[in-house]
Protein backbone atom coordinates (compact mmCIF):
# COMPACT_ATOMS: atom_id res chain seq x y z
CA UNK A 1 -23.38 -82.58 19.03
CA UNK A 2 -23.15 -80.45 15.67
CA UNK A 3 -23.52 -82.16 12.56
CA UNK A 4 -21.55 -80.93 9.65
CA UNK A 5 -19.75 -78.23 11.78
CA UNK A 6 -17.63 -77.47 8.18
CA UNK A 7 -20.32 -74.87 7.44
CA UNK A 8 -20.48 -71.61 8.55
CA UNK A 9 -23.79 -71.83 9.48
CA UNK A 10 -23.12 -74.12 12.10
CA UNK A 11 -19.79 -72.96 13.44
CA UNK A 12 -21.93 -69.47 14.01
CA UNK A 13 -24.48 -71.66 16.37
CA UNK A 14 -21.92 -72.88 18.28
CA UNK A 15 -19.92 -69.69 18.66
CA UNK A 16 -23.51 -68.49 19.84
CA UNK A 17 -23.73 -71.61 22.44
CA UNK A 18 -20.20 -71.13 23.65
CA UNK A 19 -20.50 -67.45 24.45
CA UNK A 20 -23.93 -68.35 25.99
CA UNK A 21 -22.48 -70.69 28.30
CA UNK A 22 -19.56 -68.78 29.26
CA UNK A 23 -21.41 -65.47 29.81
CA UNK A 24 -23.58 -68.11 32.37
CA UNK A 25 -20.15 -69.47 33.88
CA UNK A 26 -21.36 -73.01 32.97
CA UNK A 27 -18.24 -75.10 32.75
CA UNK A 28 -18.20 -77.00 29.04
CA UNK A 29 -15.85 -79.30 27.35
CA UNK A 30 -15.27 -79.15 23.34
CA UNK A 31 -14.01 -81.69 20.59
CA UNK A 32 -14.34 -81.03 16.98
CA UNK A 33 -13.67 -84.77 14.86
CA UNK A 34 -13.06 -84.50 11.22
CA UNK A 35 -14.42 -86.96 8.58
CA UNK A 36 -16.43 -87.34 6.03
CA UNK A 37 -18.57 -84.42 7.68
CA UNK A 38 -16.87 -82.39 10.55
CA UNK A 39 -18.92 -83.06 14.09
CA UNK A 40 -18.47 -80.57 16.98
CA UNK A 41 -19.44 -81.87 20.47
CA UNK A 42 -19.66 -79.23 23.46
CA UNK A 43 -20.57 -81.44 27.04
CA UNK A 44 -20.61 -80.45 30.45
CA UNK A 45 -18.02 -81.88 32.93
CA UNK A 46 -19.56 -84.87 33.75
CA UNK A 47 -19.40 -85.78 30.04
CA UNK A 48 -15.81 -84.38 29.36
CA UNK A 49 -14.62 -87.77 28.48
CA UNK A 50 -16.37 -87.80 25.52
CA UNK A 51 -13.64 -85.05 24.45
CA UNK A 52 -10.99 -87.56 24.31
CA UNK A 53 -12.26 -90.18 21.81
């Protein structure tokens, strides 16, 4: 989970995790909720539920 994912700073850390993970073929889920600060959560399968909140 990615606090504040607004800022480019973190949107470039998860761009890094994402390609990490594919470029491992690990198998991730993603959901980005907006509010008062964006948060960005990347889980594996077993956690993909968490995506639909």
């Amino acid at each position: 989970m990615v606090d504040d994912f607004e800022r480019v700073g973190e949107q470039n850390m998860i761009k890094l995790l994402k390609d990490k993970l594919r470029s491992n073929n690990i198998t991730f889920y993603e959901a980005k909720y907006a509010g008062m600060s964006d948060v960005c959560v990347i889980v594996s399968e077993r956690w993909s539920f968490l995506t639909s909140l």
